[in-house]
PDB file of N, CA and C in Angstrom:
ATOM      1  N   UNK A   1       0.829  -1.187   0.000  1.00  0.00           N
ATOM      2  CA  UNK A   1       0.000   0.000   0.000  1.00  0.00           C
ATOM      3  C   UNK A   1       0.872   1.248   0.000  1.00  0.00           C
ATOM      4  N   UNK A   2       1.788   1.075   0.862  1.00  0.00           N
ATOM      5  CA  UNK A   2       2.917   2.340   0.586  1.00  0.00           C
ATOM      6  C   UNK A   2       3.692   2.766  -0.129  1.00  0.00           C
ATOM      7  N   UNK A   3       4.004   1.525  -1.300  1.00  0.00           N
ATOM      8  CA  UNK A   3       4.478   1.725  -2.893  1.00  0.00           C
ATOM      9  C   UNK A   3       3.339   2.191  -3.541  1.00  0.00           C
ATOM     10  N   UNK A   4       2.044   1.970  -3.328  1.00  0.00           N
ATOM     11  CA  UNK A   4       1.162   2.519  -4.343  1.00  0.00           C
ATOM     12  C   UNK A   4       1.058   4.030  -3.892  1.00  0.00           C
ATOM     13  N   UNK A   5       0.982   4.206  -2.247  1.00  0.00           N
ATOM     14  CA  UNK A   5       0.804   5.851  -2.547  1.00  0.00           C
ATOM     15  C   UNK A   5       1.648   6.594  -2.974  1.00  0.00           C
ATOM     16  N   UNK A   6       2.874   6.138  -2.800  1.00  0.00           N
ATOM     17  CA  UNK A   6       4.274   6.289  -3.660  1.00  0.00           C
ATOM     18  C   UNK A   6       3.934   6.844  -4.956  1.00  0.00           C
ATOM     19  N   UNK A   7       3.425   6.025  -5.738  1.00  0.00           N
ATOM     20  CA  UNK A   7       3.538   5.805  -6.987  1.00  0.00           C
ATOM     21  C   UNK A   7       2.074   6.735  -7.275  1.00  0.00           C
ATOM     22  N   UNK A   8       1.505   7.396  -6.502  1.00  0.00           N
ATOM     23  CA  UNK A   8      -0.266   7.295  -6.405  1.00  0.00           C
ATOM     24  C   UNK A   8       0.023   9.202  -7.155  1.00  0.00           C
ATOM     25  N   UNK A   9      -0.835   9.318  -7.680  1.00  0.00           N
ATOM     26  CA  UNK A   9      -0.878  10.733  -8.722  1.00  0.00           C
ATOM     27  C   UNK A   9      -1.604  12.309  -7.297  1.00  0.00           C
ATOM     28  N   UNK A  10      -1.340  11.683  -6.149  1.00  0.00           N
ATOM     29  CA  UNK A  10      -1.937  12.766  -5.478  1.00  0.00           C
ATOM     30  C   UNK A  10      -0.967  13.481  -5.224  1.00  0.00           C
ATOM     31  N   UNK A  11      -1.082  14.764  -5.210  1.00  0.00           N
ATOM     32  CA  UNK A  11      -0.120  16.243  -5.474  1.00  0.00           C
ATOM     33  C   UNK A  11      -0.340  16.531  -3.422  1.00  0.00           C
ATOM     34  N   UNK A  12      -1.609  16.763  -3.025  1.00  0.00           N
ATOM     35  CA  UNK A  12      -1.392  17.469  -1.307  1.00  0.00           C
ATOM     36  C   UNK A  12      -0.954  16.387  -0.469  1.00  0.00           C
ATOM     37  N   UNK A  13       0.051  17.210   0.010  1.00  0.00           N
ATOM     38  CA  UNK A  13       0.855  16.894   1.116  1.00  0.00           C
ATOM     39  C   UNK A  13      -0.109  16.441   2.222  1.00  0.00           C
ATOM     40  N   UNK A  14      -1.181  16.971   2.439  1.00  0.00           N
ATOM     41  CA  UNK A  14      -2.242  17.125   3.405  1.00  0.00           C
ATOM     42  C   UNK A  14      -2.615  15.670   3.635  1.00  0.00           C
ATOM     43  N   UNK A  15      -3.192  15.402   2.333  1.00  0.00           N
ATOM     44  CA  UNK A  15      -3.974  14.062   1.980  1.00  0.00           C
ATOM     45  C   UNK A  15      -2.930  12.878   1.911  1.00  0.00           C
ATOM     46  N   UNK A  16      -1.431  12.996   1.633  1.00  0.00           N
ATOM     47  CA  UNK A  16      -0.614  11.670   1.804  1.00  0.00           C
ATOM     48  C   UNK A  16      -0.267  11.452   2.889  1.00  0.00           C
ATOM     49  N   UNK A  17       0.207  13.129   4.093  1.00  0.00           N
ATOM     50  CA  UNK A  17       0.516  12.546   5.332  1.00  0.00           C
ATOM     51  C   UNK A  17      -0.581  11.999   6.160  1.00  0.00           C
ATOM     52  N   UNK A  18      -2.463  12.123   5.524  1.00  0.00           N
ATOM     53  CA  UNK A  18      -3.239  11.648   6.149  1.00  0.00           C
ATOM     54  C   UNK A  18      -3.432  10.073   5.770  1.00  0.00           C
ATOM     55  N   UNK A  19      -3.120   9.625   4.819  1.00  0.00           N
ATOM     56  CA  UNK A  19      -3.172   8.337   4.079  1.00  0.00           C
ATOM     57  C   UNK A  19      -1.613   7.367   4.877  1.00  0.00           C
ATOM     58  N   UNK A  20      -0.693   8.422   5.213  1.00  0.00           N
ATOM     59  CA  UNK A  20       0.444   7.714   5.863  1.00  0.00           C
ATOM     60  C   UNK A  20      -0.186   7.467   7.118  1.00  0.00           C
ATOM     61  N   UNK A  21      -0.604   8.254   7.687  1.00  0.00           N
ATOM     62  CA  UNK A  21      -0.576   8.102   9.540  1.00  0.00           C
ATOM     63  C   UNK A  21      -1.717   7.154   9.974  1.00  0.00           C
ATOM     64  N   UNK A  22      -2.774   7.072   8.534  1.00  0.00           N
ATOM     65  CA  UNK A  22      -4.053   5.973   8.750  1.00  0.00           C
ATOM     66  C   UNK A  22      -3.216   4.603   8.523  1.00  0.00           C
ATOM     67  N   UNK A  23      -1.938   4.010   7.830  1.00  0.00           N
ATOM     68  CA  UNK A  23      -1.291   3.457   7.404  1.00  0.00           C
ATOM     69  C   UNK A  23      -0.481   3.153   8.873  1.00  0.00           C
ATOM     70  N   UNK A  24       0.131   3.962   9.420  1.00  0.00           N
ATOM     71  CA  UNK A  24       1.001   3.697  10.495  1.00  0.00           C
ATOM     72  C   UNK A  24      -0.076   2.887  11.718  1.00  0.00           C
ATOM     73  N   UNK A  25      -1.417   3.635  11.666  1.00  0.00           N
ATOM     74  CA  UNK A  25      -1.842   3.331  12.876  1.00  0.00           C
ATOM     75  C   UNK A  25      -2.802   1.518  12.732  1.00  0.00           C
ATOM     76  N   UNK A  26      -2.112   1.076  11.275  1.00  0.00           N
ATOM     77  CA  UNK A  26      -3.096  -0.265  11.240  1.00  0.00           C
ATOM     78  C   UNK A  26      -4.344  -0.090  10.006  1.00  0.00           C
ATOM     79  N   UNK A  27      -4.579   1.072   9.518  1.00  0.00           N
ATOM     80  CA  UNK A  27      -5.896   1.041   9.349  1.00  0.00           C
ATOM     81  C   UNK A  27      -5.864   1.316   7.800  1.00  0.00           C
ATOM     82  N   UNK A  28      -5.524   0.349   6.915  1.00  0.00           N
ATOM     83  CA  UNK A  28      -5.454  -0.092   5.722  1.00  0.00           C
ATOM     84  C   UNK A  28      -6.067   0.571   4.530  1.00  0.00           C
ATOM     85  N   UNK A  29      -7.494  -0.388   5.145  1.00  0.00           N
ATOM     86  CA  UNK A  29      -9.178  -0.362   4.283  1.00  0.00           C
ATOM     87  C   UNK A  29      -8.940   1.147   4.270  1.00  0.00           C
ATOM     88  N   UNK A  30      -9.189   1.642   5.417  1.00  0.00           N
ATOM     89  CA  UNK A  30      -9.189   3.336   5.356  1.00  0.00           C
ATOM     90  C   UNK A  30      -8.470   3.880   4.948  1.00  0.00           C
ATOM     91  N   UNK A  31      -6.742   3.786   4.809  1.00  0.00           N
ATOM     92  CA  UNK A  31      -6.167   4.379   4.204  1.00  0.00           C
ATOM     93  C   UNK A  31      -6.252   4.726   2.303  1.00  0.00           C
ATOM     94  N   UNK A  32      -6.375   2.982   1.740  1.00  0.00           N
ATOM     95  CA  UNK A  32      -6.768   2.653   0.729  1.00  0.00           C
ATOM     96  C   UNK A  32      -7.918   3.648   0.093  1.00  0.00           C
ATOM     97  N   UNK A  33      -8.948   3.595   0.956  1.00  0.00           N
ATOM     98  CA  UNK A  33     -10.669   3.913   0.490  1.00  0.00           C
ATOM     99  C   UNK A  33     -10.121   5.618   0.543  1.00  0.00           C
ATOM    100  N   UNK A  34      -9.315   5.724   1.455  1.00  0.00           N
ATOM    101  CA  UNK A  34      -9.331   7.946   1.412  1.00  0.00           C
ATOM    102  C   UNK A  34      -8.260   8.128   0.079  1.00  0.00           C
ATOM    103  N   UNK A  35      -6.970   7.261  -0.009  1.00  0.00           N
ATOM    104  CA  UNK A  35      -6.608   7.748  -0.910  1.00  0.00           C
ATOM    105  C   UNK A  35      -6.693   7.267  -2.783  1.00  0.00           C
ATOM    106  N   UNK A  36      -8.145   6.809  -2.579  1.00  0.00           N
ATOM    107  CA  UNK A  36      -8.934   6.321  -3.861  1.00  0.00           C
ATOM    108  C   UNK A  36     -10.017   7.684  -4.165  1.00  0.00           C
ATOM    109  N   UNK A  37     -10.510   8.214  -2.996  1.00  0.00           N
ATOM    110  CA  UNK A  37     -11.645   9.066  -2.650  1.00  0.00           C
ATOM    111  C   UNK A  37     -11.004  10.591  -3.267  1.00  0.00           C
ATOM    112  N   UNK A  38      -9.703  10.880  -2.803  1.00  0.00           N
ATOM    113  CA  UNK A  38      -9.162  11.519  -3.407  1.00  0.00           C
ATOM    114  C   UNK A  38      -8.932  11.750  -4.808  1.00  0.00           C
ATOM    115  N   UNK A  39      -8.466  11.181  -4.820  1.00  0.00           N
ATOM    116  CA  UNK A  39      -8.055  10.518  -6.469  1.00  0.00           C
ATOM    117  C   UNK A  39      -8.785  10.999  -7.523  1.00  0.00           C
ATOM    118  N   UNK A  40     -10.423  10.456  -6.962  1.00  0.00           N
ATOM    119  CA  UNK A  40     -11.750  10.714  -7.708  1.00  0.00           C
ATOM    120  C   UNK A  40     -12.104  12.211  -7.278  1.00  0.00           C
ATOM    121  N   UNK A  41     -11.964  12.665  -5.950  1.00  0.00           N
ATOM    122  CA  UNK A  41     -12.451  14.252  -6.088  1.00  0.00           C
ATOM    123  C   UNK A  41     -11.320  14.732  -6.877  1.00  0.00           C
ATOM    124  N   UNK A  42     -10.380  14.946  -7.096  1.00  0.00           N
ATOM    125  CA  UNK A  42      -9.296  16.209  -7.403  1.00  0.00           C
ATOM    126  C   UNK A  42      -9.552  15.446  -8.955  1.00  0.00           C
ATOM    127  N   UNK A  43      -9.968  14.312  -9.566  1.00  0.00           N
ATOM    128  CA  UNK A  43     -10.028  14.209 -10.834  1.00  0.00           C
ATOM    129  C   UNK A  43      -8.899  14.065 -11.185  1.00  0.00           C
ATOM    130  N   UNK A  44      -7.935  12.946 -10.739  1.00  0.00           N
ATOM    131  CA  UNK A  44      -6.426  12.733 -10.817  1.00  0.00           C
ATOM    132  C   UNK A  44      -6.356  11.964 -12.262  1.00  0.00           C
ATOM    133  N   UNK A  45      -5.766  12.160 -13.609  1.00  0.00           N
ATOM    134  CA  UNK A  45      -5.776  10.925 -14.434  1.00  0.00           C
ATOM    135  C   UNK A  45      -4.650   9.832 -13.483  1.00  0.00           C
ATOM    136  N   UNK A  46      -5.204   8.577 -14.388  1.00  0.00           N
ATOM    137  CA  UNK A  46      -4.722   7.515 -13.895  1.00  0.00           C
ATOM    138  C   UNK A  46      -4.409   6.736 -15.178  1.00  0.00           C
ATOM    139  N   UNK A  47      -2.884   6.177 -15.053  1.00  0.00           N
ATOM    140  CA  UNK A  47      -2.284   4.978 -15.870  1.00  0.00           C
ATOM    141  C   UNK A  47      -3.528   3.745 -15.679  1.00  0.00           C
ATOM    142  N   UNK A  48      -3.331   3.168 -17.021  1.00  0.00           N
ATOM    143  CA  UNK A  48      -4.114   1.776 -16.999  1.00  0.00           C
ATOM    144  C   UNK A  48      -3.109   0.887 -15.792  1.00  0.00           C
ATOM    145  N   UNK A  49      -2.049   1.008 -15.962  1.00  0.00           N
ATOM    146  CA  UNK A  49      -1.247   0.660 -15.093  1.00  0.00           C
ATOM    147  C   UNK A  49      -1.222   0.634 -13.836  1.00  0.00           C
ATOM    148  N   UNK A  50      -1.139   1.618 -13.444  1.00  0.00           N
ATOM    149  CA  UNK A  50      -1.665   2.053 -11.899  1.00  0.00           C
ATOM    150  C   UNK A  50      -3.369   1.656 -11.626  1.00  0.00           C
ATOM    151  N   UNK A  51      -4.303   1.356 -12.444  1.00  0.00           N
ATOM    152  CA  UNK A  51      -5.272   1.837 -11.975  1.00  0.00           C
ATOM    153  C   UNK A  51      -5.594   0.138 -11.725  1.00  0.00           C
ATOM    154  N   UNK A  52      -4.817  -0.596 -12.393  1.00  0.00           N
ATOM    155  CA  UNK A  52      -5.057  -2.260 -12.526  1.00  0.00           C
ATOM    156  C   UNK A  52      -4.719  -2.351 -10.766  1.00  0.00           C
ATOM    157  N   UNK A  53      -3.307  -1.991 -10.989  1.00  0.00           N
ATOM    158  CA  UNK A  53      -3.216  -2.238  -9.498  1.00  0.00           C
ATOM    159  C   UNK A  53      -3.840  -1.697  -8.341  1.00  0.00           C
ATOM    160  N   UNK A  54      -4.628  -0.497  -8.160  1.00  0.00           N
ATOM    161  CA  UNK A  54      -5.675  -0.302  -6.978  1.00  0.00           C
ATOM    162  C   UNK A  54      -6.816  -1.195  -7.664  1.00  0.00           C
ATOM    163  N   UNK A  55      -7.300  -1.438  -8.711  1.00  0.00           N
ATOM    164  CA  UNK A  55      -8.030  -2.752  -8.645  1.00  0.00           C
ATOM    165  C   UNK A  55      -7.995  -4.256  -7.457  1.00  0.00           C
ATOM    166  N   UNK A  56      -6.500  -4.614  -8.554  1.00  0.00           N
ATOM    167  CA  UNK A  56      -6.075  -5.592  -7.578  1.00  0.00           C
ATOM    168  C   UNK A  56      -5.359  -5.329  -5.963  1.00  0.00           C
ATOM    169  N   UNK A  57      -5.293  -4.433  -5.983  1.00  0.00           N
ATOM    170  CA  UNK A  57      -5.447  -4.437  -3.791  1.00  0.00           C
ATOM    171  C   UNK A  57      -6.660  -4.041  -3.515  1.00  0.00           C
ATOM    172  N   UNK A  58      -7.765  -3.836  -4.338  1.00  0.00           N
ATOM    173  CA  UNK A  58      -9.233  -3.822  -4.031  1.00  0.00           C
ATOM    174  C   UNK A  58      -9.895  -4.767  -3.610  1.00  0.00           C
ATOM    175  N   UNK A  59      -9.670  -5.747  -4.665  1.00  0.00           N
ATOM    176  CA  UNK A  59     -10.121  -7.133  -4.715  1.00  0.00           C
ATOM    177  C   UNK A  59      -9.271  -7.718  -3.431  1.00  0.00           C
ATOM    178  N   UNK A  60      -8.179  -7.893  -3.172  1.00  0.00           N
ATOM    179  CA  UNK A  60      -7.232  -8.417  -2.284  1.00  0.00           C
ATOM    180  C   UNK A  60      -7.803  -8.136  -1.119  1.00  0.00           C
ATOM    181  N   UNK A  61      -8.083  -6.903  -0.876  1.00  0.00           N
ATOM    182  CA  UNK A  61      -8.795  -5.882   0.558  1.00  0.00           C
ATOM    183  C   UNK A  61     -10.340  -6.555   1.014  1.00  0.00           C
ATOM    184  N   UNK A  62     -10.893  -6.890  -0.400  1.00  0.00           N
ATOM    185  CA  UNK A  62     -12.173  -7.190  -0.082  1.00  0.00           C
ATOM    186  C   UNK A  62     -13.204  -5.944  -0.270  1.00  0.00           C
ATOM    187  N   UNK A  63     -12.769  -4.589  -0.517  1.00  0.00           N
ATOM    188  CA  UNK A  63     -13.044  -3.113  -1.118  1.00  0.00           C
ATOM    189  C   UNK A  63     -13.174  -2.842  -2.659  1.00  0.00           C
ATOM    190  N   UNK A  64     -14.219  -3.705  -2.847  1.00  0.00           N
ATOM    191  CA  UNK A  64     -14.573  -3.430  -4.714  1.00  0.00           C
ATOM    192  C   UNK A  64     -14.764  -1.738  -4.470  1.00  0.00           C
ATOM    193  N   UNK A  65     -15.644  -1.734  -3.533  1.00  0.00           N
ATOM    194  CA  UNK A  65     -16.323   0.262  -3.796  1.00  0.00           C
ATOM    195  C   UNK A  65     -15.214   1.212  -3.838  1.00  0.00           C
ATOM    196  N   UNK A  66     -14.463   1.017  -3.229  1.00  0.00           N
ATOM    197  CA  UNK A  66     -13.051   2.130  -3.303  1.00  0.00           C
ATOM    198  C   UNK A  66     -12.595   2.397  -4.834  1.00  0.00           C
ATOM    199  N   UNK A  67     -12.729   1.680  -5.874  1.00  0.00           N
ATOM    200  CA  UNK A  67     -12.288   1.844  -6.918  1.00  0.00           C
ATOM    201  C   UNK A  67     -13.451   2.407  -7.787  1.00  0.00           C
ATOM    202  N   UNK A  68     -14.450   1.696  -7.127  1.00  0.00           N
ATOM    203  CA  UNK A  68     -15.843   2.169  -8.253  1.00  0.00           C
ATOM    204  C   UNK A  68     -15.492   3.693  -8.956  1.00  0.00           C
ATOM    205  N   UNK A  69     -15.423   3.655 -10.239  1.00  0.00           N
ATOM    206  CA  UNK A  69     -15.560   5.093 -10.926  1.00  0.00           C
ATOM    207  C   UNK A  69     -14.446   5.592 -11.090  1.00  0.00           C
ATOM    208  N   UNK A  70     -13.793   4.984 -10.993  1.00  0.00           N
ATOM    209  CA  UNK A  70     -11.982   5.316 -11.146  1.00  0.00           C
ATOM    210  C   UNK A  70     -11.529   5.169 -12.550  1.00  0.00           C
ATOM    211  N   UNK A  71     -12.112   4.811 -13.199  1.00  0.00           N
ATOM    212  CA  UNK A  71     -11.774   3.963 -14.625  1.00  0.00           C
ATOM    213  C   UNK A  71     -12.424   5.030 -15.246  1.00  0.00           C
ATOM    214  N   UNK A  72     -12.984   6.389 -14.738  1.00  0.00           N
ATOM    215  CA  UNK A  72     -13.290   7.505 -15.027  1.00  0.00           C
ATOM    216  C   UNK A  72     -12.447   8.150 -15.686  1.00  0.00           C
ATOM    217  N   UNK A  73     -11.140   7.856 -14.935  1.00  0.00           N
ATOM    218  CA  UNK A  73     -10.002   8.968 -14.716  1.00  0.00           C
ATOM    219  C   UNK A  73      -8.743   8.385 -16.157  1.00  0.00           C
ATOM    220  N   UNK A  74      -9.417   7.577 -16.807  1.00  0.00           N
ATOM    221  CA  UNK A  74      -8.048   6.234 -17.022  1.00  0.00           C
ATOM    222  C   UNK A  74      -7.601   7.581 -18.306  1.00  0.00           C
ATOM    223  N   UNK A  75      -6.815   7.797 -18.216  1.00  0.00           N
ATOM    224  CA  UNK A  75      -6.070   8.547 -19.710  1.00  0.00           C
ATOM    225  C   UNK A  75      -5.826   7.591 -20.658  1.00  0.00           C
ATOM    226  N   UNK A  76      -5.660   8.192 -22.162  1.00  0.00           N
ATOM    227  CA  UNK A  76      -5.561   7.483 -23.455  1.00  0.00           C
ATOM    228  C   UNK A  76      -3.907   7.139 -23.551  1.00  0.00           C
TER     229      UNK A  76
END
């Protein structure tokens, strides 16, 4: 999860050190689901690449909804 936010297209500082510290304290699902939620408000494009993989730690998580509508964002 911490290579993907790594790798994850969100620009505020705000929203990764909140996605880190939900991360430090155990709390995954939540970290995952806020920095997907993001993603979709700020209207982040997303690699087919990247977007396979928050798929698959979706599915892995057991969190289909975190991704729902993401495939919004997918650039050409």
């Amino acid at each position: 999860m911490a290579a993907l936010l790594g790798d994850s297209p969100l620009a505020s500082e705000a929203v990764i050190t909140d996605v880190r510290d939900l991360l430090s304290h155990g709390e995954e699902a939540l970290a995952f689901d806020t920095m997907c939620s993001w993603i979709y408000e700020d209207a982040l494009p997303l690699t087919r690449q990247f977007h396979a993989r928050l798929v698959a730690l979706a599915s892995e998580m057991e969190t289909p909804t975190s991704v729902q509508r993401l495939d919004e964002l997918l650039g050409d």
